[in-house]
Protein backbone atom coordinates (compact mmCIF):
# COMPACT_ATOMS: atom_id res chain seq x y z
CA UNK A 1 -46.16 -82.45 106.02
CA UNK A 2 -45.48 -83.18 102.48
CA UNK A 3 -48.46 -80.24 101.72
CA UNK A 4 -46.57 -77.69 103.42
CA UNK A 5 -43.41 -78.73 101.82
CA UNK A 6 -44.66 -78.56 98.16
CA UNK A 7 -46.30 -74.84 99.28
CA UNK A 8 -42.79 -74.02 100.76
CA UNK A 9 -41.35 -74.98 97.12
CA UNK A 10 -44.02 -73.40 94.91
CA UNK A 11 -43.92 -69.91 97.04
CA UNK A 12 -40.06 -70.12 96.89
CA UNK A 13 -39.90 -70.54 92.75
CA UNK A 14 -43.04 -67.75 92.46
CA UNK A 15 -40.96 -65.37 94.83
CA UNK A 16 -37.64 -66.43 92.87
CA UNK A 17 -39.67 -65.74 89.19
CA UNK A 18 -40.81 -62.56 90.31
CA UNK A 19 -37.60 -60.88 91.71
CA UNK A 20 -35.74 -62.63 88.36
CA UNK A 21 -38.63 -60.34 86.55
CA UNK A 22 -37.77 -57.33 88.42
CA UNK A 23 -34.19 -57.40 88.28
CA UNK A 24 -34.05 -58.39 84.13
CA UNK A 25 -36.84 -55.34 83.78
CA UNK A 26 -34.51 -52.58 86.08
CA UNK A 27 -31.70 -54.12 83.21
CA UNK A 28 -33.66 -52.40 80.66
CA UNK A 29 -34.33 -49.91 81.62
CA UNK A 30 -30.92 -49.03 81.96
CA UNK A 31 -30.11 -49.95 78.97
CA UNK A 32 -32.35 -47.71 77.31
CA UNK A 33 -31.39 -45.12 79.67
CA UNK A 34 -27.81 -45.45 78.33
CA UNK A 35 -28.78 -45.26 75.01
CA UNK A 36 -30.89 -41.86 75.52
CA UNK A 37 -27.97 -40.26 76.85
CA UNK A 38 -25.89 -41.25 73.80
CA UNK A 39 -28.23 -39.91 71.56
CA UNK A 40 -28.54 -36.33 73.45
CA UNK A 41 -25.01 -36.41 73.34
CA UNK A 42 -24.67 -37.05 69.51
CA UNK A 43 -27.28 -34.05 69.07
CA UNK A 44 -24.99 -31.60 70.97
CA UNK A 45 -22.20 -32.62 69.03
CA UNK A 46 -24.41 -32.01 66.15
CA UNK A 47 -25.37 -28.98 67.56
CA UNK A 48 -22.35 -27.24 68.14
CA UNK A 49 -21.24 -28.27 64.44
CA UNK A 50 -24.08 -26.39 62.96
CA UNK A 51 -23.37 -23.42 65.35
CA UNK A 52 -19.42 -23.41 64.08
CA UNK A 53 -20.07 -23.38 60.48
CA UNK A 54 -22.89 -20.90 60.91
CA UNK A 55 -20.11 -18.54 62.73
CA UNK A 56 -17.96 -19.74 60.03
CA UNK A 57 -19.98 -18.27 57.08
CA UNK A 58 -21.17 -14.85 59.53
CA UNK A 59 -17.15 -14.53 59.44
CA UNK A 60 -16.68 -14.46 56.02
CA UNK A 61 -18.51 -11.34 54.55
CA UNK A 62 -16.61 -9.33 57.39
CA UNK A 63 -12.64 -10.89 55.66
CA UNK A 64 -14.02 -9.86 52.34
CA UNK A 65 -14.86 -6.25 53.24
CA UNK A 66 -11.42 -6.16 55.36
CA UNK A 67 -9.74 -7.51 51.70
CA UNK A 68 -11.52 -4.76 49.79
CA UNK A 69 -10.22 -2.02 52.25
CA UNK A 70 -6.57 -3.11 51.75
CA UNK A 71 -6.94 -2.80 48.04
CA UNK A 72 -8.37 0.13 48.64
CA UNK A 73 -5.75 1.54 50.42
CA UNK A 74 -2.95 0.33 48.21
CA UNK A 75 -4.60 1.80 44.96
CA UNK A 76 -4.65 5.14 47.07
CA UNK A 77 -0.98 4.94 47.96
CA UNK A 78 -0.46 4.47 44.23
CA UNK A 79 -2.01 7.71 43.58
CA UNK A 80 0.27 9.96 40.39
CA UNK A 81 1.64 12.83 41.94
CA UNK A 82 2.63 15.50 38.68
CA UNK A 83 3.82 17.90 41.26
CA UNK A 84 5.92 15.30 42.95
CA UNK A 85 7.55 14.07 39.84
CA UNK A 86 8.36 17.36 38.59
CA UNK A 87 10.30 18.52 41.76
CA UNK A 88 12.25 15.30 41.14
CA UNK A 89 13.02 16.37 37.41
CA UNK A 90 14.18 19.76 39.09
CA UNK A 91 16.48 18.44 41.35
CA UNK A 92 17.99 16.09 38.69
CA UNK A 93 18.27 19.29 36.30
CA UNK A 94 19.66 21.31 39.32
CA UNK A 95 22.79 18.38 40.07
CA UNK A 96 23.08 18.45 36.07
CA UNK A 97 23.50 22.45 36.26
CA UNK A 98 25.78 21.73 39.41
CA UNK A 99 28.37 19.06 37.66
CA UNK A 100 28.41 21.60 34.39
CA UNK A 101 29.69 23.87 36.71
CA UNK A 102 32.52 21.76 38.24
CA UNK A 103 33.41 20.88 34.58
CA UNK A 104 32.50 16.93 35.74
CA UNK A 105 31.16 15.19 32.28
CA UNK A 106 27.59 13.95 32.70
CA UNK A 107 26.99 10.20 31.13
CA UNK A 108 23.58 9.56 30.17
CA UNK A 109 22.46 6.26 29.79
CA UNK A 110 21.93 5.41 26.26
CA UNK A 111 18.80 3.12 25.67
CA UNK A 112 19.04 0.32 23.81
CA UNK A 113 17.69 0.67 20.53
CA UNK A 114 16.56 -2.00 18.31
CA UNK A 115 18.11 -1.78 14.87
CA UNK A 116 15.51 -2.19 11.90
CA UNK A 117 16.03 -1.95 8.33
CA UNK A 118 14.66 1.35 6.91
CA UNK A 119 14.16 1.65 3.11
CA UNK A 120 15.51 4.00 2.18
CA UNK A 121 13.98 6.02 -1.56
CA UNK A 122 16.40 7.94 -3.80
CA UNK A 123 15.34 11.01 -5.00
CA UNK A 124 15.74 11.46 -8.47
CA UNK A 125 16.41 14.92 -10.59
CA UNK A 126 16.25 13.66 -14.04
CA UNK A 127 15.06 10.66 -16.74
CA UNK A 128 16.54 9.75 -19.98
CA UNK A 129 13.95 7.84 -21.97
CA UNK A 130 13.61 5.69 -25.76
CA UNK A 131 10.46 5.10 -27.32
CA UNK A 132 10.18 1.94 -28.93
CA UNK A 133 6.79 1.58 -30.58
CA UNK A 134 8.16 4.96 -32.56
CA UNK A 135 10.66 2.39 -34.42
CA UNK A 136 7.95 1.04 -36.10
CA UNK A 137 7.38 4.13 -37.91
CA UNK A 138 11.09 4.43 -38.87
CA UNK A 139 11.93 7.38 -36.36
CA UNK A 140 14.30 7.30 -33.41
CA UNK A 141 12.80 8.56 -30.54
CA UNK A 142 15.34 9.81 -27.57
CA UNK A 143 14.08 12.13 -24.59
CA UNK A 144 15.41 14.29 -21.93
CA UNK A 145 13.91 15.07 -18.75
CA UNK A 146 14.52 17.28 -15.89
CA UNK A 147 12.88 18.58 -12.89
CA UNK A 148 12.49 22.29 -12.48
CA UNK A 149 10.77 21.97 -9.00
CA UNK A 150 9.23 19.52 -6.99
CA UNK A 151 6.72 18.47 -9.66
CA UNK A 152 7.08 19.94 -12.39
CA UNK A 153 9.79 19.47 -15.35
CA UNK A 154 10.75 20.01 -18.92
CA UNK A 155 11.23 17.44 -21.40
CA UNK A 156 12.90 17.38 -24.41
CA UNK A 157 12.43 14.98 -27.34
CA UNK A 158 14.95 14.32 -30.50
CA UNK A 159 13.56 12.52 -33.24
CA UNK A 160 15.58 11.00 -36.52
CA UNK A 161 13.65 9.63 -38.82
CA UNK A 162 14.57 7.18 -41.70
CA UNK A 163 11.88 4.60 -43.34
CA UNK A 164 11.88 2.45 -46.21
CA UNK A 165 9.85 -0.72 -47.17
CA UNK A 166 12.31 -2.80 -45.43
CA UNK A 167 13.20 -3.03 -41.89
CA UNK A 168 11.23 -2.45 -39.20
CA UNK A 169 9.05 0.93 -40.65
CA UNK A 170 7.87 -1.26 -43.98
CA UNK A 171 4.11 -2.02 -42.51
CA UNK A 172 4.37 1.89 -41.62
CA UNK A 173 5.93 2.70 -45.20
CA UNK A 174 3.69 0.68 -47.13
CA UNK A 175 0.81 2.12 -46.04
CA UNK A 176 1.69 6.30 -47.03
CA UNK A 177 0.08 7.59 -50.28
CA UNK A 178 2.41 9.28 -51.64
CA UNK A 179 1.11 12.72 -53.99
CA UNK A 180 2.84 15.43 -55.83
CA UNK A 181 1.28 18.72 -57.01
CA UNK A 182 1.61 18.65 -60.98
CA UNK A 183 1.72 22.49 -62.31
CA UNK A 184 1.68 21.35 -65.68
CA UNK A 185 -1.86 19.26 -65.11
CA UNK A 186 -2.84 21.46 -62.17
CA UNK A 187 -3.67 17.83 -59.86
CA UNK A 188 -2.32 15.88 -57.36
CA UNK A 189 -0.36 12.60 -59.05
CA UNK A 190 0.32 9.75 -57.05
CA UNK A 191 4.08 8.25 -57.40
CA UNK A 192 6.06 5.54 -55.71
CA UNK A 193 7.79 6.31 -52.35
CA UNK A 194 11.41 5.40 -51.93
CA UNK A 195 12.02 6.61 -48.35
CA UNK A 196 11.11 8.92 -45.83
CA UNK A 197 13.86 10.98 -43.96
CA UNK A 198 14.21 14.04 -41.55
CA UNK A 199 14.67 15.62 -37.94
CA UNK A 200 12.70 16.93 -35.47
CA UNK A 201 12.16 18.37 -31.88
CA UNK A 202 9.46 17.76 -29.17
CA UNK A 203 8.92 20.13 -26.22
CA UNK A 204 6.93 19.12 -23.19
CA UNK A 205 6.48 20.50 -19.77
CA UNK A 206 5.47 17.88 -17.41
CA UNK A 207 3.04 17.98 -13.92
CA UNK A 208 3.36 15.39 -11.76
CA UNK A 209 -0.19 15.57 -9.98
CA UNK A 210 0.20 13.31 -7.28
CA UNK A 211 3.31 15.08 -6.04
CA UNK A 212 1.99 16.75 -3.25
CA UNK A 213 0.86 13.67 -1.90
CA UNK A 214 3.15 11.31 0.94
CA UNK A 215 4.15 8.67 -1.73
CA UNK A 216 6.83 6.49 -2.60
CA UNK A 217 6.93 7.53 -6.01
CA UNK A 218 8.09 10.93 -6.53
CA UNK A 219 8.68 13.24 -9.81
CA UNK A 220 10.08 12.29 -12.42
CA UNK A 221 7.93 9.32 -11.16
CA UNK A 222 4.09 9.11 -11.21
CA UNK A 223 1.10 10.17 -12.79
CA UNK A 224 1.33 13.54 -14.93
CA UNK A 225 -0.16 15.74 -17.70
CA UNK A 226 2.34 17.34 -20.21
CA UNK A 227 1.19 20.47 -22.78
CA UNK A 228 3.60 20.08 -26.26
CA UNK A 229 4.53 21.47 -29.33
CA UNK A 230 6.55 19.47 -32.38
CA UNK A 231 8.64 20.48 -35.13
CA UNK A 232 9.63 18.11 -38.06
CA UNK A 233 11.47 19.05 -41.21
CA UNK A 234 10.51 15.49 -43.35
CA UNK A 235 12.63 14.52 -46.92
CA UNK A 236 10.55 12.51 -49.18
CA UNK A 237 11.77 10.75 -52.07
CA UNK A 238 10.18 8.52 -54.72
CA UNK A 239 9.96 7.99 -58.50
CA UNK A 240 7.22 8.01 -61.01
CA UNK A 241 7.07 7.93 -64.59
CA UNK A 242 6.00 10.92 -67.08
CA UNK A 243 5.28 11.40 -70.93
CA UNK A 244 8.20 13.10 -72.25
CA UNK A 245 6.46 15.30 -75.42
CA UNK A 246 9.82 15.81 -77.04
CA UNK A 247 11.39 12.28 -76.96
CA UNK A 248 7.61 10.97 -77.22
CA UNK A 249 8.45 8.00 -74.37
CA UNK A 250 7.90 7.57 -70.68
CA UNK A 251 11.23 8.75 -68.73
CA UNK A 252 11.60 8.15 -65.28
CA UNK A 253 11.57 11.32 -63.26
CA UNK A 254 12.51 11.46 -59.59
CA UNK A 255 9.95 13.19 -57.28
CA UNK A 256 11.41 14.76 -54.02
CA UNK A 257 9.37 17.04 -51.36
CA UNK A 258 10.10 18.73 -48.50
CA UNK A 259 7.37 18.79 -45.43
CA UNK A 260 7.12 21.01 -42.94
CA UNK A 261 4.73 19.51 -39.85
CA UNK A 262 3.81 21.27 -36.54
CA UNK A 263 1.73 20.43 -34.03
CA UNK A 264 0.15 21.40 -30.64
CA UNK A 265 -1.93 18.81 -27.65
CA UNK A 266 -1.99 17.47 -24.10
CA UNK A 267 -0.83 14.04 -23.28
CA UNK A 268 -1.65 12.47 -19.95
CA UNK A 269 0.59 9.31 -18.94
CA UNK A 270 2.25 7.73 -16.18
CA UNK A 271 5.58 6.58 -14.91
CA UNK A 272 5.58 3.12 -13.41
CA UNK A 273 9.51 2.33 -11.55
CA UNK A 274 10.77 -1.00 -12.56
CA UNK A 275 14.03 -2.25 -10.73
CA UNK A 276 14.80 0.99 -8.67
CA UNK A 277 16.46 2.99 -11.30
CA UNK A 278 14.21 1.88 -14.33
CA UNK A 279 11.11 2.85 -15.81
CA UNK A 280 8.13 2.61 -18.13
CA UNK A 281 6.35 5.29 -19.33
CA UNK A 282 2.25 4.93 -20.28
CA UNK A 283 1.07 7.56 -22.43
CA UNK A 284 -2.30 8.54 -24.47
CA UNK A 285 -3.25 12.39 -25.55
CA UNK A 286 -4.55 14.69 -28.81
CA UNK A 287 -2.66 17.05 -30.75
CA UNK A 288 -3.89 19.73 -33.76
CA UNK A 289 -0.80 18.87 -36.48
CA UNK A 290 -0.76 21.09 -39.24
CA UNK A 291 1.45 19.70 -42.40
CA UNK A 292 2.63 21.54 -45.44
CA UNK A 293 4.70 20.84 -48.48
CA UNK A 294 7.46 23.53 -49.76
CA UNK A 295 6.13 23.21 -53.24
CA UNK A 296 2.71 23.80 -51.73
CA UNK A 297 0.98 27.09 -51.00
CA UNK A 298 -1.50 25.95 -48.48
CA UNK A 299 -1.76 23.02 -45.65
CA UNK A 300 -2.13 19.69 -47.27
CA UNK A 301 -5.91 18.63 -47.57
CA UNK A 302 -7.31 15.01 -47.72
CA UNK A 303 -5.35 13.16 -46.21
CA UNK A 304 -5.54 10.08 -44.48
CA UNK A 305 -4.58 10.49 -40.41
CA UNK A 306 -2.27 7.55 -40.46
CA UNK A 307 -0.53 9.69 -43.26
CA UNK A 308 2.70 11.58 -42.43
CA UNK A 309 1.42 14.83 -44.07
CA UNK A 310 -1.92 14.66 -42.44
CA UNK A 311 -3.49 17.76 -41.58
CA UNK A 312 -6.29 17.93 -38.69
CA UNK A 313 -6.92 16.41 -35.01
CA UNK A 314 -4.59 13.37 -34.37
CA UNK A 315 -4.53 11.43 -31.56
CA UNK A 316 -1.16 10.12 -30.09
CA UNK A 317 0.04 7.11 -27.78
CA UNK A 318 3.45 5.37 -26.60
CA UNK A 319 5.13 3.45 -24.55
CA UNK A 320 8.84 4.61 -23.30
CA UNK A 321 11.40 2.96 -21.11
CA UNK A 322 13.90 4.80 -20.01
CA UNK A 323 16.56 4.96 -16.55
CA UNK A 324 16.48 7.57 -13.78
CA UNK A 325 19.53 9.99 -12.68
């Protein structure tokens, strides 16, 4: 009895152990079941993700071509039409024609301008001008110029000359050799100058050569070549001392000579403006002077060139300042 009962007990715990095996294995089943389906689900989300931005980015070529043919079509619409705008012009002349008619006054807009300063360059007609290095040589120096045309002018020079061994002309003074012709000896003597004195006229006609040209400088202004002739009528005066036979002494004996000088060259210069209506005047050039004594027959010969009765090629340079009319 006690046999069957432990059998009874042993079949009922294998029985009870092997549906508790079943039922926890159908649990896991599930279970992974479950799971699966999650996961297929996740992919299809995944899925459909990948298949919207993939539609996304097949949309996008197809917006940019649409965006091309609107600008397209608005850079056509702003097409120029000349024939267009001048039948508006017409009309607007016709209805100006039309109010003429009716005596009605037509107002135009006036634009707005913007004021600016404009410089505005005088246009001179004539220069007066003083040379100053000519001082030095004892001889006042005043010019007058005026314009004939456009570029070209006459000038015309006054000298007065007066030079002693003091003052401003003594380097000038000291450095003339004075000589007198001698008829009784038949030579040249040399004597001691006293002073220097005379007159005398210079003639030029100026071209202005950049004239033609779109500058701010205009004649009497700018560069220039001038031909010229000079006249001078020179008083010289001096002392020396000569063997009187008949007394048998030295007497004093006063020496004066006239001079006659001319003379012929080209100078080339330039006028520079300084303060609107002044000036300075650059020059440099060559003349042929030919001098000659009353009391002489002939040119005078020998001569140094710085002399005042030189004879021969001498060249010739100034400054002037001077103010513009």
């Amino acid at each position: 009895m006690k046999t069957k009962s432990v059998l009874l007990i042993i079949v009922t715990v294998f029985f009870t152990t092997v549906l508790s095996n079943k039922n926890f294995a159908q649990e896991s089943i599930d279970q992974k079941a479950k799971m699966l389906d999650l996961k297929l689900q996740l992919l299809d989300s995944k899925l459909e993700l990948l298949d919207s931005k993939i539609k996304i980015w097949e949309s996008k070529p197809a917006e940019l071509d649409i965006r091309l043919h609107e600008i397209d079509d608005k850079i056509k619409a702003m097409n120029f039409d000349p024939a267009g705008i001048n039948l508006k012009f017409l009309e607007v002349d016709a209805m100006i024609q039309e109010l003429k008619e009716v005596n009605i006054p037509v107002i135009m807009p006036v634009p707005a301008i913007q004021e600016q300063e404009v410089e505005f360059y005088k246009e001179y007609k004539s220069a007066i001008m003083l040379n100053p290095v000519s001082l030095f040589e004892g001889t006042f120096n005043l010019s007058y110029e005026r314009l004939l045309t456009d570029k070209f002018s006459i000038n015309i020079s006054a000298l007065a000359t007066y030079a002693t061994e003091q003052g401003m002309s003594q380097y000038f003074f000291k450095n003339q050799r004075f000589e007198y012709f001698n008829a009784l000896s038949d030579s040249y003597e040399i004597y001691k100058g006293e002073s220097i004195a005379g007159t005398g006229i210079v003639l030029q006609g100026k071209n202005y050569l950049m004239a033609n040209y779109k500058t701010k400088n205009k004649a009497p202004l700018g560069l220039y070549a001038a031909p010229q002739l000079m006249y001078r009528r020179i008083w010289i005066t001096g002392e020396t001392m000569e063997y009187n036979v008949d007394e048998d002494e030295w007497v004093e004996k006063e020496i004066k000579q006239r001079l006659n000088i001319c003379s012929a060259g080209v100078v080339l210069g330039t006028k520079i403006p300084v303060l609107k209506v002044l000036f300075v005047d650059i020059y440099v050039g060559g003349n042929i002077r030919l001098s000659k004594y009353d009391e002489e027959s002939g040119l005078t010969k020998y001569k140094k060139w710085y002399n005042i009765d030189y004879s021969g090629v001498f060249p010739t340079a100034g400054i002037g300042i001077g103010i513009l009319k």
